[in-house]
N, C-alpha and C. Protein backbone atom coordinates (compact mmCIF):
# COMPACT_ATOMS: atom_id res chain seq x y z
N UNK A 1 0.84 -1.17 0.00
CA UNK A 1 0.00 0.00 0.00
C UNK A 1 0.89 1.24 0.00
N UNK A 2 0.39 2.27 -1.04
CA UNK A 2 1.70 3.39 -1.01
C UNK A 2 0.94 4.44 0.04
N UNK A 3 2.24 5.19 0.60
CA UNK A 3 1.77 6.09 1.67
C UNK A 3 2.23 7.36 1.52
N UNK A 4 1.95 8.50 2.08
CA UNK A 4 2.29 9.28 1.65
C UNK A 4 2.85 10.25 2.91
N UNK A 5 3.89 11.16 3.27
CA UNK A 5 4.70 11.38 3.87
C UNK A 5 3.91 13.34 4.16
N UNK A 6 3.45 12.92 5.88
CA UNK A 6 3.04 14.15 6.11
C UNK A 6 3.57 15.06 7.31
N UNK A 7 3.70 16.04 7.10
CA UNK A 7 3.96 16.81 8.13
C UNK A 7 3.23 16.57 9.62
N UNK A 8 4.72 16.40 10.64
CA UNK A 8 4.05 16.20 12.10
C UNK A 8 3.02 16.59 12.70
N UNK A 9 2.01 16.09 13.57
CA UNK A 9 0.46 16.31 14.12
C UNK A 9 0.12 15.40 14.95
N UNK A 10 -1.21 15.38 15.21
CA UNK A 10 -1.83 15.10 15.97
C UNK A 10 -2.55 14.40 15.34
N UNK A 11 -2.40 12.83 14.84
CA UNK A 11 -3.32 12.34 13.75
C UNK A 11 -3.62 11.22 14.63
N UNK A 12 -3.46 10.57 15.85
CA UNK A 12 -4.17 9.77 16.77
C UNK A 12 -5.61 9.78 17.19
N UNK A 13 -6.43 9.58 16.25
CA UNK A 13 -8.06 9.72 15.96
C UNK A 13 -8.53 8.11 15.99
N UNK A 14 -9.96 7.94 16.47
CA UNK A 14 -11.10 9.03 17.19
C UNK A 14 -10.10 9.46 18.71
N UNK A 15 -10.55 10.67 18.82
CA UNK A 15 -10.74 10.76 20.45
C UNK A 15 -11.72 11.16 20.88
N UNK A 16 -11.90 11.26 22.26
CA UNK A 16 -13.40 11.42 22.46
C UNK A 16 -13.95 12.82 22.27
N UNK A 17 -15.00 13.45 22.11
CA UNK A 17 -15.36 14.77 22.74
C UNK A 17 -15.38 14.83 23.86
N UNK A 18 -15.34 15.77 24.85
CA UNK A 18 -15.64 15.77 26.20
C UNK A 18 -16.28 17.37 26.35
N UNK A 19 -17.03 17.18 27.23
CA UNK A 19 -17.01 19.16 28.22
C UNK A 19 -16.32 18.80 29.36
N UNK A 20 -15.41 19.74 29.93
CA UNK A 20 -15.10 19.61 31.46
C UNK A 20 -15.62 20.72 31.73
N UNK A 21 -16.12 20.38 32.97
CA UNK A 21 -16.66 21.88 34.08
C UNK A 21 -15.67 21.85 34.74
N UNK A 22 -15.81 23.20 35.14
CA UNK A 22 -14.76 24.29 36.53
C UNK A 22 -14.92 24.99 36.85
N UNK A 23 -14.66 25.26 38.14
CA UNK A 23 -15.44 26.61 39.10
C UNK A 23 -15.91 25.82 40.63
N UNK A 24 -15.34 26.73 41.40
CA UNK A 24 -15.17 26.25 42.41
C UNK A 24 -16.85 26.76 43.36
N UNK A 25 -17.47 27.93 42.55
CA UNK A 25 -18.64 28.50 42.84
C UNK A 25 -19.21 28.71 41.73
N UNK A 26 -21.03 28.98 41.88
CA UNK A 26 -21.50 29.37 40.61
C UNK A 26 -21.04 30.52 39.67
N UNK A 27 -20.73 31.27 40.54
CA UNK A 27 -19.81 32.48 39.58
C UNK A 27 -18.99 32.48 38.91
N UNK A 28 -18.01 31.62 39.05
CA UNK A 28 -17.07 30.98 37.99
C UNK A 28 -17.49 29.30 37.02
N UNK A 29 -18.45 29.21 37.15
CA UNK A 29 -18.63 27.95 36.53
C UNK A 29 -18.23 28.05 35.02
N UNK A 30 -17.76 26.61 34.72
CA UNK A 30 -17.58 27.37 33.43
C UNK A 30 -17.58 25.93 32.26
N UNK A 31 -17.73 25.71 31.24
CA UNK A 31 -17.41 24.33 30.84
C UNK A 31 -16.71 24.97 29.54
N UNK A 32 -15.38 23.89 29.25
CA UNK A 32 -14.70 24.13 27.84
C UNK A 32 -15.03 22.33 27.41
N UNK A 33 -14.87 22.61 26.24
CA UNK A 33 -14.64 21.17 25.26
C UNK A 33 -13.39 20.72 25.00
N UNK A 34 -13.22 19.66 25.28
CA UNK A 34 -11.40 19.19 24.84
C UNK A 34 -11.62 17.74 24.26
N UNK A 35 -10.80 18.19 23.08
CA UNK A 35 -10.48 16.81 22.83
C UNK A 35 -9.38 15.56 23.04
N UNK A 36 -8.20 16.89 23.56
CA UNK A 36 -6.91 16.28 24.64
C UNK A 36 -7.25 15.84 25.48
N UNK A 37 -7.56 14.35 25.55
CA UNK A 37 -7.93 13.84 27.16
C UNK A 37 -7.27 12.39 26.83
N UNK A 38 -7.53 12.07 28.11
CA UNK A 38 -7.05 9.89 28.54
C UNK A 38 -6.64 9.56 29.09
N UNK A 39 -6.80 8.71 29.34
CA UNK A 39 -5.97 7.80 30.73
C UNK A 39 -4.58 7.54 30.56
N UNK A 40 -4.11 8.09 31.49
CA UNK A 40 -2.60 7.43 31.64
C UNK A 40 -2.09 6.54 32.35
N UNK A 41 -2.97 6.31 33.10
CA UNK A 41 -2.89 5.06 35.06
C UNK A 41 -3.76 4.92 35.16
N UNK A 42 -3.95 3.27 35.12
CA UNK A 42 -5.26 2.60 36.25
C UNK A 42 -5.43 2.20 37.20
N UNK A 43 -4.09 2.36 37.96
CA UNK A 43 -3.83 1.70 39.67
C UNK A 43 -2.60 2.91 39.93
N UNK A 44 -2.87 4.11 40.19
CA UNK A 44 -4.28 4.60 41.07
C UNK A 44 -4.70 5.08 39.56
N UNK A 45 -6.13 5.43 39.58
CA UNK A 45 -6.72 5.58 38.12
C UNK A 45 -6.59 7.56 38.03
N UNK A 46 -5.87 7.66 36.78
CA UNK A 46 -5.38 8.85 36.51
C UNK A 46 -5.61 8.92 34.68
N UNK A 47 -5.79 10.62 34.87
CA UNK A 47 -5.82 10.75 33.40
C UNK A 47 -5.92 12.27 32.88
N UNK A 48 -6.23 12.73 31.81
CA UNK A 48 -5.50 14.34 31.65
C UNK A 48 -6.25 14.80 31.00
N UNK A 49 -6.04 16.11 30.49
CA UNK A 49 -6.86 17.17 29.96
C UNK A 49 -5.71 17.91 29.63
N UNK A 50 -5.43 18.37 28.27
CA UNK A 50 -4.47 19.52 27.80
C UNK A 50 -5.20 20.70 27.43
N UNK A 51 -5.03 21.82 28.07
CA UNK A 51 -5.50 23.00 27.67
C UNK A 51 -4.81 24.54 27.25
N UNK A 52 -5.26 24.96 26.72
CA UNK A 52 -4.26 26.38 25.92
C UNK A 52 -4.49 27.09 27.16
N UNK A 53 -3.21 28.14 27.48
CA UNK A 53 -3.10 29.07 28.87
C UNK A 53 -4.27 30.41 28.81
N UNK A 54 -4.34 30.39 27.22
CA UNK A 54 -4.89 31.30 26.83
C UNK A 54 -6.43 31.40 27.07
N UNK A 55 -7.27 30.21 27.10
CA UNK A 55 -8.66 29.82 27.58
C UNK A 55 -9.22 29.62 29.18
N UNK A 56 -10.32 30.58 28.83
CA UNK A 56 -10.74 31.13 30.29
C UNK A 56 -10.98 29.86 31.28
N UNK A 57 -10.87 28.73 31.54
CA UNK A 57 -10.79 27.02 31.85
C UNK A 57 -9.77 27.48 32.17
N UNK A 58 -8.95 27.62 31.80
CA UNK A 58 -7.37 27.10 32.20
C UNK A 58 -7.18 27.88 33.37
N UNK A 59 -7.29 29.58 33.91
CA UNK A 59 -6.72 29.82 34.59
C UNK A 59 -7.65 28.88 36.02
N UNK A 60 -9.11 28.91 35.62
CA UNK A 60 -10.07 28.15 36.76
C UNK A 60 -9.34 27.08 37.52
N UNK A 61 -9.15 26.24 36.38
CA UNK A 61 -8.30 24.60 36.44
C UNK A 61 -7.38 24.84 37.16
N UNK A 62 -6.36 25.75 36.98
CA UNK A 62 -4.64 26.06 37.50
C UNK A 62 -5.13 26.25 39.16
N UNK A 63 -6.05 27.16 39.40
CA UNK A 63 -6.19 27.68 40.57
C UNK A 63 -7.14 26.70 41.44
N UNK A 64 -7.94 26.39 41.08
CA UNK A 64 -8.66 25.55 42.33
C UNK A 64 -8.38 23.65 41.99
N UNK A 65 -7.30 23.53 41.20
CA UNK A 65 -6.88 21.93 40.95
C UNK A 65 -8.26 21.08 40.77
N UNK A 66 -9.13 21.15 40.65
CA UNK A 66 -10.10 20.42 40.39
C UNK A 66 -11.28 20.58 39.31
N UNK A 67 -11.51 19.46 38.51
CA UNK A 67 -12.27 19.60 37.32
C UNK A 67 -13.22 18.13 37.48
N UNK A 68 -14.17 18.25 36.21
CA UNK A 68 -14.91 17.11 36.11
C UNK A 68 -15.31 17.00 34.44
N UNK A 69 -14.80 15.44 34.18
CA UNK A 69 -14.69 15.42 32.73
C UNK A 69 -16.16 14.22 32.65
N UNK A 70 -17.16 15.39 31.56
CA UNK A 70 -18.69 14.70 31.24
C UNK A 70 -18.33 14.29 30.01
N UNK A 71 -18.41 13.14 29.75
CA UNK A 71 -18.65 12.57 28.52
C UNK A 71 -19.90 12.93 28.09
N UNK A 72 -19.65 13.09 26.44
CA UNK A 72 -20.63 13.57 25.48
C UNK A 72 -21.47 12.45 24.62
N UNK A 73 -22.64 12.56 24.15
CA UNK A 73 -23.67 12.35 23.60
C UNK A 73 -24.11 12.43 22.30
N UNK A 74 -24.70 12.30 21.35
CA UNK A 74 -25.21 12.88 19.48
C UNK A 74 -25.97 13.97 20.35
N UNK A 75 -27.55 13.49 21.31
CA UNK A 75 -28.15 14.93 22.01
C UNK A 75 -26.93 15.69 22.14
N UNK A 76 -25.75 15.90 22.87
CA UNK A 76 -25.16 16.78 23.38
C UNK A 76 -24.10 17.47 22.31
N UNK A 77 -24.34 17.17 20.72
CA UNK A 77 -23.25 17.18 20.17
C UNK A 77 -22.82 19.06 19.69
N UNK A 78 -24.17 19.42 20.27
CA UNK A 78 -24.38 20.63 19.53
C UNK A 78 -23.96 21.97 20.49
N UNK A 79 -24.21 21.14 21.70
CA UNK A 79 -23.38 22.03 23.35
C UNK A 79 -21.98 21.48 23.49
N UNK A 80 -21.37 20.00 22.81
CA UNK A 80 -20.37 20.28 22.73
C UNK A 80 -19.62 21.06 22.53
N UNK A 81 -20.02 21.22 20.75
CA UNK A 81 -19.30 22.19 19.72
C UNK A 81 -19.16 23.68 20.53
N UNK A 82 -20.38 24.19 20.42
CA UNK A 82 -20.70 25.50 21.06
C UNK A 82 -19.85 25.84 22.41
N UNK A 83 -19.79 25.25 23.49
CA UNK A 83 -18.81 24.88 24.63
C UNK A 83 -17.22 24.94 24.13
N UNK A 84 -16.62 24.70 23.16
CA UNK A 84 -15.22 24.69 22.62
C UNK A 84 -15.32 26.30 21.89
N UNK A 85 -16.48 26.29 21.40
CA UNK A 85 -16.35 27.61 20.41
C UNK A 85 -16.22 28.82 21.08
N UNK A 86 -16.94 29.01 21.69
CA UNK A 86 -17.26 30.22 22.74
C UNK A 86 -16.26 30.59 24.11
N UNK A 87 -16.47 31.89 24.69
CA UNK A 87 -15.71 31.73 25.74
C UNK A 87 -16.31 32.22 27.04
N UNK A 88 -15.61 31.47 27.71
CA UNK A 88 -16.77 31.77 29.54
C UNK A 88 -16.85 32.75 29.62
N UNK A 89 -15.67 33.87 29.21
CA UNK A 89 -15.55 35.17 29.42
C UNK A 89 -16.50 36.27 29.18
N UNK A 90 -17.22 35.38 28.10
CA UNK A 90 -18.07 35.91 27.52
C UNK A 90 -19.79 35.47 27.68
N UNK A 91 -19.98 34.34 27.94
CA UNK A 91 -20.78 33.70 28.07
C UNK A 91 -21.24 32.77 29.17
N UNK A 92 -21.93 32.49 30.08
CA UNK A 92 -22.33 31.55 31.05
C UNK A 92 -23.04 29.97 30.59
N UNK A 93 -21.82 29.17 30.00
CA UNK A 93 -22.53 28.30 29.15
C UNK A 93 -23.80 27.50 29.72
N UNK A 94 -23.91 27.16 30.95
CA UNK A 94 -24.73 26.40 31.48
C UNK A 94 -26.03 26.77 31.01
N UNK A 95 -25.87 28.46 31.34
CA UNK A 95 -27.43 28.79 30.97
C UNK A 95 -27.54 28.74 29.92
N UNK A 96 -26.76 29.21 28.83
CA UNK A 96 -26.80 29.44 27.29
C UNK A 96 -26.86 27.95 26.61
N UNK A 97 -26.73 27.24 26.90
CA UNK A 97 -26.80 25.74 26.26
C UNK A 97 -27.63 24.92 27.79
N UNK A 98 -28.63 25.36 28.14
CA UNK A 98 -29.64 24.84 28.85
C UNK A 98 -28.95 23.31 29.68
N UNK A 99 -27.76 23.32 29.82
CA UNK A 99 -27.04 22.18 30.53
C UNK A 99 -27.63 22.64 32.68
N UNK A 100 -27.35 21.69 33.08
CA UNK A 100 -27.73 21.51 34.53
C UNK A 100 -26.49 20.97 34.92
N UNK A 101 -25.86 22.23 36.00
CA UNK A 101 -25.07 22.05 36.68
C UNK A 101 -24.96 21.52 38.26
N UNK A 102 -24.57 20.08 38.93
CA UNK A 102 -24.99 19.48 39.31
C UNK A 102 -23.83 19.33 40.54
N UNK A 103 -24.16 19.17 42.55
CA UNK A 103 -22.85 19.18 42.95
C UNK A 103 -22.15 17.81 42.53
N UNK A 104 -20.99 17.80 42.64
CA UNK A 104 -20.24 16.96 42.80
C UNK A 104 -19.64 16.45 43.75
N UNK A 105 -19.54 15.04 43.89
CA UNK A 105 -19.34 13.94 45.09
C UNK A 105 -17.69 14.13 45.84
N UNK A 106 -16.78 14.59 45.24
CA UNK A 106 -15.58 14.78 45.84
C UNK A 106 -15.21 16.02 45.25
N UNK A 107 -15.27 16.89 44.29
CA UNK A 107 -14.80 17.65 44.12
C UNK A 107 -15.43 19.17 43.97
N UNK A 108 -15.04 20.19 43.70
CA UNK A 108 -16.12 21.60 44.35
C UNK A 108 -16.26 21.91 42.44
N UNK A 109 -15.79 21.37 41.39
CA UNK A 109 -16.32 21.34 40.11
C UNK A 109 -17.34 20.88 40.08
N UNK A 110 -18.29 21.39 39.26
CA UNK A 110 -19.63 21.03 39.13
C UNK A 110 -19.68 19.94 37.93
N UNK A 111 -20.69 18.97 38.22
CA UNK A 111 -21.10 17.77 37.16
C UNK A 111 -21.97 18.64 36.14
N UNK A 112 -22.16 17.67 34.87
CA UNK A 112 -23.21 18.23 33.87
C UNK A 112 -24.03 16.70 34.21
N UNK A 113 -25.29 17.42 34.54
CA UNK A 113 -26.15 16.45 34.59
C UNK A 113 -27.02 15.74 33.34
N UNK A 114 -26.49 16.11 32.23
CA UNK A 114 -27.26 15.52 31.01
C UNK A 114 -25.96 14.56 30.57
N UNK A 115 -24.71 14.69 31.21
CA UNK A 115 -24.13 13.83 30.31
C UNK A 115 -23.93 12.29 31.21
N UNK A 116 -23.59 11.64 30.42
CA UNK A 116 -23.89 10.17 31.01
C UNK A 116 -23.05 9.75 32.23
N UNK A 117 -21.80 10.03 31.81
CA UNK A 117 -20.71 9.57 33.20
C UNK A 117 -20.06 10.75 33.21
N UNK A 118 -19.85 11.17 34.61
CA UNK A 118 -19.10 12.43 34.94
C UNK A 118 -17.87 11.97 36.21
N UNK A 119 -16.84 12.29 35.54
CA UNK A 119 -15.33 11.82 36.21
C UNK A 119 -14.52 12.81 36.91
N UNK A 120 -14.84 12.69 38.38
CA UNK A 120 -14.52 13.76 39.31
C UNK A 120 -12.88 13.52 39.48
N UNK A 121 -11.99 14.73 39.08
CA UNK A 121 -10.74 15.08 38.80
C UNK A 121 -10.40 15.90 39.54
N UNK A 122 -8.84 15.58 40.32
CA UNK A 122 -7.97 16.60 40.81
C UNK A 122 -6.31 16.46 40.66
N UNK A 123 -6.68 17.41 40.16
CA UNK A 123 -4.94 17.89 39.76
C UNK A 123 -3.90 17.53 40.43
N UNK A 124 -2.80 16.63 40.56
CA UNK A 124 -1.79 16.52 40.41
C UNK A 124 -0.23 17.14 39.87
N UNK A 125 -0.59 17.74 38.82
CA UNK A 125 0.78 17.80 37.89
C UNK A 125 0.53 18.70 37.18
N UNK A 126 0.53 19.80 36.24
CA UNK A 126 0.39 20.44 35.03
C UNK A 126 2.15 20.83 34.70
N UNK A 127 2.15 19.93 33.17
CA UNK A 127 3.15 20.12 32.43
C UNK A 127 3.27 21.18 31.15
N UNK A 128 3.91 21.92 31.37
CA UNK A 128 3.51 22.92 29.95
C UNK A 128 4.68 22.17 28.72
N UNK A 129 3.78 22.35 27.77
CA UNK A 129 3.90 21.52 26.59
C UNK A 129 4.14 22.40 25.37
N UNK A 130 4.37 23.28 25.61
CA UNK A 130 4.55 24.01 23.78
C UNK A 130 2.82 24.94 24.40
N UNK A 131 2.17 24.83 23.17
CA UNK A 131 0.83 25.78 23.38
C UNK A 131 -0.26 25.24 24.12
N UNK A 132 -0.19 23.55 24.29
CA UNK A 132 -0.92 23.74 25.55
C UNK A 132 -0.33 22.98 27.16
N UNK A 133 -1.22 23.05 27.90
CA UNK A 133 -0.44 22.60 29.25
C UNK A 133 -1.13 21.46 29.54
N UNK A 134 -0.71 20.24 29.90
CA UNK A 134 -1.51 18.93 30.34
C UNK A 134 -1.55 18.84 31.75
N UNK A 135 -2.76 19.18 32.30
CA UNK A 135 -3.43 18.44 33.59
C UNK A 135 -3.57 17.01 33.68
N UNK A 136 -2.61 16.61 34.78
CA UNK A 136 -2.32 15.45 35.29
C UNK A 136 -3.37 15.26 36.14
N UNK A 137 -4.07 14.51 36.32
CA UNK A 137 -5.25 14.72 37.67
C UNK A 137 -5.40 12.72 38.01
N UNK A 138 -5.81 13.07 39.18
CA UNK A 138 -6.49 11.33 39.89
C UNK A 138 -7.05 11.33 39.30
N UNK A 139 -7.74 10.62 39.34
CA UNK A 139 -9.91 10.44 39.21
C UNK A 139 -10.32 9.96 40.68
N UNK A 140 -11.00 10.93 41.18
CA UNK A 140 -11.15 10.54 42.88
C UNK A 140 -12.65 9.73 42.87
N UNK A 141 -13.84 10.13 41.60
CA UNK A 141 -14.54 9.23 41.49
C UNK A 141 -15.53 9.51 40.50
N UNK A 142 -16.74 8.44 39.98
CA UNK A 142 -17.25 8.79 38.83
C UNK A 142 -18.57 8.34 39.41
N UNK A 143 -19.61 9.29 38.45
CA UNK A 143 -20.82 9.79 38.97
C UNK A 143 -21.48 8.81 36.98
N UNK A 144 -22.63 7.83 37.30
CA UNK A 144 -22.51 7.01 36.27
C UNK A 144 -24.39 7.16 35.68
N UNK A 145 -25.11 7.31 35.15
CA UNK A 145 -26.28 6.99 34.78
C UNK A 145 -26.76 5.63 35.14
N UNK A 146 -27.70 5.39 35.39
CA UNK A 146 -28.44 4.18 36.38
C UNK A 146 -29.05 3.66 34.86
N UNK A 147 -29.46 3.99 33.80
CA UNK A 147 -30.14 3.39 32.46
C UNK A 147 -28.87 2.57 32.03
N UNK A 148 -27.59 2.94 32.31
CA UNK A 148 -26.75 2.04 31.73
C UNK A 148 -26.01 1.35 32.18
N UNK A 149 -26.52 0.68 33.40
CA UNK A 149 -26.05 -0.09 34.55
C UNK A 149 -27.10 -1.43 34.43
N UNK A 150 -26.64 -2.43 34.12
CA UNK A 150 -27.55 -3.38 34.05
C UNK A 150 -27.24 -4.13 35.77
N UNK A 151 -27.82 -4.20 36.64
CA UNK A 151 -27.92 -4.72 37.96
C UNK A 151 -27.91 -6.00 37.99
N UNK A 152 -28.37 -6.85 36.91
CA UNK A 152 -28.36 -8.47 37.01
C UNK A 152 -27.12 -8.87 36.87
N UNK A 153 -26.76 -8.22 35.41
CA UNK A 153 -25.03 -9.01 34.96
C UNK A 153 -24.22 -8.33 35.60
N UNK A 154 -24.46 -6.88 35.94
CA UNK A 154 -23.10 -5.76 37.21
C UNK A 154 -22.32 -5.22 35.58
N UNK A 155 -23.12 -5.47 34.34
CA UNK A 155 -22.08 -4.66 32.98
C UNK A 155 -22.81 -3.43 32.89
N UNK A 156 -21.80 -2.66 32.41
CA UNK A 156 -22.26 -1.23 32.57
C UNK A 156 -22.14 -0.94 31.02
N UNK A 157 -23.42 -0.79 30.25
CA UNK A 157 -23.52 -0.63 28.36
C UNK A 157 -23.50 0.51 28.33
N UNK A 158 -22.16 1.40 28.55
CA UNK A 158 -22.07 2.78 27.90
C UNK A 158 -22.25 2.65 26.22
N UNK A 159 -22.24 1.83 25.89
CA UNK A 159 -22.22 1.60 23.83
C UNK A 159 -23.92 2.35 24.07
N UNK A 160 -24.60 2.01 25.00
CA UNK A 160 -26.34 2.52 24.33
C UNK A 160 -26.32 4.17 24.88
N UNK A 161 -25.40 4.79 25.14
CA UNK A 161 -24.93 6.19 25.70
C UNK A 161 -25.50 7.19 24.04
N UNK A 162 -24.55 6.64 23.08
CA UNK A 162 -24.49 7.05 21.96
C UNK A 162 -23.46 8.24 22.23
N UNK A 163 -22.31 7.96 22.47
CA UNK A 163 -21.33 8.64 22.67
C UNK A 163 -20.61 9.61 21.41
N UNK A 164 -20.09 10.38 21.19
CA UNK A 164 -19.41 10.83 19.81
C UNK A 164 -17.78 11.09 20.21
N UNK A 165 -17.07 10.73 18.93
CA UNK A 165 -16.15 11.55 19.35
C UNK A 165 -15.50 11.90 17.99
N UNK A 166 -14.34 13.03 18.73
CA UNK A 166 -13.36 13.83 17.32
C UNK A 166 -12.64 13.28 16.72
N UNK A 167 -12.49 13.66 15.18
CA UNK A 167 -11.79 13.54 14.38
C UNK A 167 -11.43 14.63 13.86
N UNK A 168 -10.26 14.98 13.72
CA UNK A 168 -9.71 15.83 12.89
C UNK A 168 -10.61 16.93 12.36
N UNK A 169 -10.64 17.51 13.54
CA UNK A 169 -12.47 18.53 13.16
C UNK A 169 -13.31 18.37 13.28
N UNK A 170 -13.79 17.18 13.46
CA UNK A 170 -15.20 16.57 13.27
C UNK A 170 -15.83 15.79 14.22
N UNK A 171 -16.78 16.05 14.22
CA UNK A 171 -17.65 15.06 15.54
C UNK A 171 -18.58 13.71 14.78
N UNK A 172 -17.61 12.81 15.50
CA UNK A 172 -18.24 10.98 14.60
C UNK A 172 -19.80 10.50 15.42
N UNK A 173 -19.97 9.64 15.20
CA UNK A 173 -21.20 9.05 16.55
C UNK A 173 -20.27 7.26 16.69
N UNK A 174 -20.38 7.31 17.34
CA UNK A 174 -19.31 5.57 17.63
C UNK A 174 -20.05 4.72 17.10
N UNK A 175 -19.81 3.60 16.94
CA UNK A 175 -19.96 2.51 16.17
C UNK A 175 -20.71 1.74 17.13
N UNK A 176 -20.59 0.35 16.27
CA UNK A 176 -20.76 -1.35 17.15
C UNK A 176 -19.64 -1.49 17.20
N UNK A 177 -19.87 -2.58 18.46
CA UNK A 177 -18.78 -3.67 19.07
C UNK A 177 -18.37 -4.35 17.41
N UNK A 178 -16.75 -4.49 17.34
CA UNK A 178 -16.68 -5.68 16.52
C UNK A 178 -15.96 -6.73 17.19
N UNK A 179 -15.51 -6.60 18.73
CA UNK A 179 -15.02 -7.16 19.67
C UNK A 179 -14.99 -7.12 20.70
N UNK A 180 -13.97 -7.91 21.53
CA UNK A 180 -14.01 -7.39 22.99
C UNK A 180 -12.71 -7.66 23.50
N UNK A 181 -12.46 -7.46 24.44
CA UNK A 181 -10.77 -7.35 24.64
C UNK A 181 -10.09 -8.67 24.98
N UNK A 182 -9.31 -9.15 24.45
CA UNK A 182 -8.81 -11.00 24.53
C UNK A 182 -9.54 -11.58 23.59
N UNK A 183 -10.16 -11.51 22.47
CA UNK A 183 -11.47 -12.05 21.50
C UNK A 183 -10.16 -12.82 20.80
N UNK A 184 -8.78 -12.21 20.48
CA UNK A 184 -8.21 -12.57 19.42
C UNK A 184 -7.25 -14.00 19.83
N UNK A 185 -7.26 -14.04 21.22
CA UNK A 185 -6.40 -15.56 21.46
C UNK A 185 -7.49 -16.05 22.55
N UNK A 186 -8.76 -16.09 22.74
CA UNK A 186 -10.04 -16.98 23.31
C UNK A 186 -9.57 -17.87 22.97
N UNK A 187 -9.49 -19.04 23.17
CA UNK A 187 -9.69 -20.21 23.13
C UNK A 187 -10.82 -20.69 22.37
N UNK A 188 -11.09 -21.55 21.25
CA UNK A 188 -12.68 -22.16 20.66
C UNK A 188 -12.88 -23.54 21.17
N UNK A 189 -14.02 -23.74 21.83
CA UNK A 189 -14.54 -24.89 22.22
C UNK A 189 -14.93 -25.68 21.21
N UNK A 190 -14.14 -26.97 21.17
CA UNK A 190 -14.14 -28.38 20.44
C UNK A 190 -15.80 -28.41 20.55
N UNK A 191 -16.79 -28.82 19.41
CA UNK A 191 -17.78 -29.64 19.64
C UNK A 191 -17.61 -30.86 19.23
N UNK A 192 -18.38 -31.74 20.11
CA UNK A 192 -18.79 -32.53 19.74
C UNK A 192 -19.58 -33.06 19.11
């Protein structure tokens, strides 16, 4: 297959959409969109958020170390966008994109209550990186929707969430399962 030779980037796609909220009071509440996020540690469970110094989030984040990363939705795809586009400075997104800001279980960042799982974060580390800076944070704990918790089997079907995420500009809607993790050396049971 011929390939073709491109200038360095950021071409590690899908990633997810996200909003994170911040604000330690309603007066500063604030939500940005990032698509810099992920886990870096699962024992203790840790993971990041890169943000430009320049976005009204960032100085929130720097100063009160604590955030909360809501995973996004197709419903939510349109307060995503809008949430990245805009700036707190200017705007009070909660009200302006009819989102419900919700307390949170360990941390003084507020949850979005429309989005499905909300991952209560505190800062650790911020590394400055060129133009943006990566928040190192725990995950001290996650706040989960009860529709996608099945109680019999204890599996939790975020796939029926209808999650989206970025591409290179663009907001996808996720797929089907075409697997599951170990599918490729399972073992096949002999019949008889």
């Amino acid at each position: 297959m011929e390939k073709i030779v491109w200038k360095p980037g950021t071409m590690i796609y899908p990633l997810p959409a996200v909003m994170v909220s911040c604000g330690k009071n309603p007066e500063e509440y604030n939500i940005i969109t990032v698509a810099w996020t992920g886990t870096i540690c699962s024992d203790p469970p840790m993971c990041y958020i890169s943000i430009r110094p320049s976005r009204h989030s960032y100085e929130i984040i720097k100063r009160n170390r604590e955030f909360v990363i809501n995973l996004t939705t197709e419903k939510l795809a349109w307060a995503t966008d809008w949430c990245g586009v805009q700036s707190g400075r200017d705007h009070y997104k909660f009200g302006d994109m009819k989102l419900s800001p919700v307390k949170s279980i360990k941390v003084d960042a507020p949850a979005i209550a429309e989005s499905p799982v909300n991952i209560e974060c505190r800062v650790t580390d911020i590394i400055e990186l060129g133009i943006h800076h990566m928040f190192i944070a725990e995950v001290l704990t996650i706040q989960a929707d009860k529709e996608y918790y099945n109680t019999e089997t204890g599996a939790f079907r975020l796939d029926r969430a209808k999650l989206i995420s970025y591409q290179h500009g663009k907001y996808y809607k996720t797929g089907e399962m075409i697997g599951k993790f170990g599918y490729s050396v399972k073992k096949k049971r002999k019949r008889r």
